[in-house]
Protein backbone atom coordinates (compact mmCIF):
# COMPACT_ATOMS: atom_id res chain seq x y z
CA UNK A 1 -39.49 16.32 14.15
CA UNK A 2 -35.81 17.56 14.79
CA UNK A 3 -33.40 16.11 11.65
CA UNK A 4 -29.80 15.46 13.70
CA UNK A 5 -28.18 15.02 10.53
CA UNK A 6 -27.83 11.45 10.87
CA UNK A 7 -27.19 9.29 7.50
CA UNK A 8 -29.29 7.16 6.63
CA UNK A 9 -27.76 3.62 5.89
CA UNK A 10 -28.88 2.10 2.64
CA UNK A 11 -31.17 -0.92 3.06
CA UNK A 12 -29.35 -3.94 2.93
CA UNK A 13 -32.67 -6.34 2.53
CA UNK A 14 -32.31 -8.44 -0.93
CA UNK A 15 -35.21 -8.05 -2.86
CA UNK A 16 -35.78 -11.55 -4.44
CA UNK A 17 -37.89 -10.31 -7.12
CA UNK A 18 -34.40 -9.16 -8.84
CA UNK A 19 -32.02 -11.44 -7.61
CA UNK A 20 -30.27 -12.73 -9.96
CA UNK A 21 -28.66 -16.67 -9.06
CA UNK A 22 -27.28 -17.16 -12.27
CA UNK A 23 -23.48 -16.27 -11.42
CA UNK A 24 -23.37 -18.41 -7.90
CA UNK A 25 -25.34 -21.31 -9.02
CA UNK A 26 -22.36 -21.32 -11.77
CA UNK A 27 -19.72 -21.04 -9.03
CA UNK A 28 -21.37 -23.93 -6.97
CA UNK A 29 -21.59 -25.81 -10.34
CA UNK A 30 -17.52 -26.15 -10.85
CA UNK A 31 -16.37 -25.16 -7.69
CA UNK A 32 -18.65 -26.82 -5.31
CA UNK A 33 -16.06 -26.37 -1.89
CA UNK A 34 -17.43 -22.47 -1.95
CA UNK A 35 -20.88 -24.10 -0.72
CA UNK A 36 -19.16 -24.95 2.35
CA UNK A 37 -17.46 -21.52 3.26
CA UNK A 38 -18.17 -20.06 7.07
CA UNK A 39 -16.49 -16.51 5.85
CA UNK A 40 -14.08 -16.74 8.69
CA UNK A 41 -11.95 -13.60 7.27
CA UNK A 42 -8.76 -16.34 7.05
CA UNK A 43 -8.65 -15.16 3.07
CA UNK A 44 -9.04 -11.88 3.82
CA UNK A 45 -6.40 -11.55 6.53
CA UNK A 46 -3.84 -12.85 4.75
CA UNK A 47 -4.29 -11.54 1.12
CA UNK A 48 -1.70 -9.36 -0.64
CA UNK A 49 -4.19 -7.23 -2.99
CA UNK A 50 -5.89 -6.81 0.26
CA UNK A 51 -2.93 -5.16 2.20
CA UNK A 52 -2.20 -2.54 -0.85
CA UNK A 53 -5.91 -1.95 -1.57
CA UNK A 54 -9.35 -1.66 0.05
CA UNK A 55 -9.78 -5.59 -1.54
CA UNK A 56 -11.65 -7.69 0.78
CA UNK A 57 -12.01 -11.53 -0.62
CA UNK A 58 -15.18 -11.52 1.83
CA UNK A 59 -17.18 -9.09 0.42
CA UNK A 60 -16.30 -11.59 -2.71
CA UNK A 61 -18.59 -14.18 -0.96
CA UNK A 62 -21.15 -11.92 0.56
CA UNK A 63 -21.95 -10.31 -3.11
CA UNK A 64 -21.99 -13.32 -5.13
CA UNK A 65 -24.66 -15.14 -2.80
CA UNK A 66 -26.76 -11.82 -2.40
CA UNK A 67 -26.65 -11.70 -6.28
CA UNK A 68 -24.81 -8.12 -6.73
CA UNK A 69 -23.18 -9.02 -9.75
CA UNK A 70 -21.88 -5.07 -10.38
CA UNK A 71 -20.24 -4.63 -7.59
CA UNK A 72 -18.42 -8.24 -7.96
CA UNK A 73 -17.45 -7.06 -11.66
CA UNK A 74 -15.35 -4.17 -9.76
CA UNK A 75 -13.59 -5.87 -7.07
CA UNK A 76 -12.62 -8.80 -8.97
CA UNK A 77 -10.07 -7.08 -10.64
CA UNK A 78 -8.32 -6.08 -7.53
CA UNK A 79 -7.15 -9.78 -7.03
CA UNK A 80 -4.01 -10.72 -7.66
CA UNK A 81 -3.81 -14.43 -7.68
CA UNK A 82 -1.34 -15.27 -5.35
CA UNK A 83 -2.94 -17.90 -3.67
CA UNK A 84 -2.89 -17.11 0.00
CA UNK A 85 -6.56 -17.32 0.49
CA UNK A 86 -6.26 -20.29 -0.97
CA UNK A 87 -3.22 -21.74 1.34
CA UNK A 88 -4.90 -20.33 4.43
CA UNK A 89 -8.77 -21.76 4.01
CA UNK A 90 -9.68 -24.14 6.94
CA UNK A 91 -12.23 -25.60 4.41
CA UNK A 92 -10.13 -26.08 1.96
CA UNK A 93 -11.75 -24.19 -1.08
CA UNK A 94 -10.02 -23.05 -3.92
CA UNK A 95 -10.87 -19.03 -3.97
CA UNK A 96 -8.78 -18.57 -6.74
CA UNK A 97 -11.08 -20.60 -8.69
CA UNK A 98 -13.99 -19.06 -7.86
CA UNK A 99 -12.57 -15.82 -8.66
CA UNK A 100 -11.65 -17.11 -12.08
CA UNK A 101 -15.26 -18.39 -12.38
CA UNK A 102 -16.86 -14.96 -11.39
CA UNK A 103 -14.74 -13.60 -14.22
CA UNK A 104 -15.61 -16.24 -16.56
CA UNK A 105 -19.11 -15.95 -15.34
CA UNK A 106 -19.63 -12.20 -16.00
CA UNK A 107 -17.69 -11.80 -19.29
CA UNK A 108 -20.27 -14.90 -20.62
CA UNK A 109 -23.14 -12.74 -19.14
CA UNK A 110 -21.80 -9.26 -21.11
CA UNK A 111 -21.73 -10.96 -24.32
CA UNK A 112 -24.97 -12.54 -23.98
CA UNK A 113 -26.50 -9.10 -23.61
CA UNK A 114 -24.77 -7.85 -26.20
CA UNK A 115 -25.73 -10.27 -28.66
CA UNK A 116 -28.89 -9.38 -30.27
C-alpha cells in the first residue's frame, strides 16, 4: 500500500484500566458546581493567561475528567487567577477554585509517592 505521509493522530480512547479518578472525584468533592459545566468556551474566551499564552481553561476540564493528571500538572501553572472565567460562567462555577484544588490535589498526590 502507498504511505501519503499522512500523520497519524494519537488515539484519544481512555483506557479505564489506568484511569485514574482520584483528582476529579476531589474536585467534585469541594467544588461540586464543576459537575454541572457544559464547556461552553465562556472561560476560555475571556481569560487573560489565555490571550498571552497557548492556556486554554477547557482543556482544564477535558483532562481532569479523562484522568490525565500530567498534562493538568503543566497547564495549571499558566493560570493567572484573575477571575474572568469565573465572572463570565453561565453556571456559575468557581474555576478558580477548581484550579486551586487541582493544585492542591496534585502536590498531595507527589508527596504521597514520595513518602516511602
Amino acid at each position: 500500500m502507498n504511505d501519503f505521509s499522512y500523520l497519524k493522530p494519537a488515539s484519544r480512547q481512555i483506557d479505564f484500566d489506568k484511569f485514574d479518578d482520584r483528582l476529579l472525584l476531589y474536585v467534585l468533592k469541594y467544588e461540586l458546581s464543576f459537575a454541572t459545566c457544559i464547556s461552553c468556551g465562556g472561560c476560555t474566551a475571556t481569560c487573560s493567561a489565555g490571550n498571552l499564552t497557548n492556556f486554554n481553561v477547557r482543556k482544564i476540564g477535558l483532562w481532569l475528567r479523562r484522568g490525565e493528571t500530567e498534562k493538568l500538572s503543566e497547564e495549571i501553572g499558566k493560570c493567572m487567577f484573575c477571575g474572568k472565567c469565573t465572572l463570565i460562567c453561565p453556571r456559575d462555577i468557581n474555576i478558580r477554585n477548581v484550579i486551586l484544588l487541582i493544585k492542591k490535589r496534585i502536590s498531595m498526590l507527589k508527596t504521597e509517592k514520595e513518602m516511602p
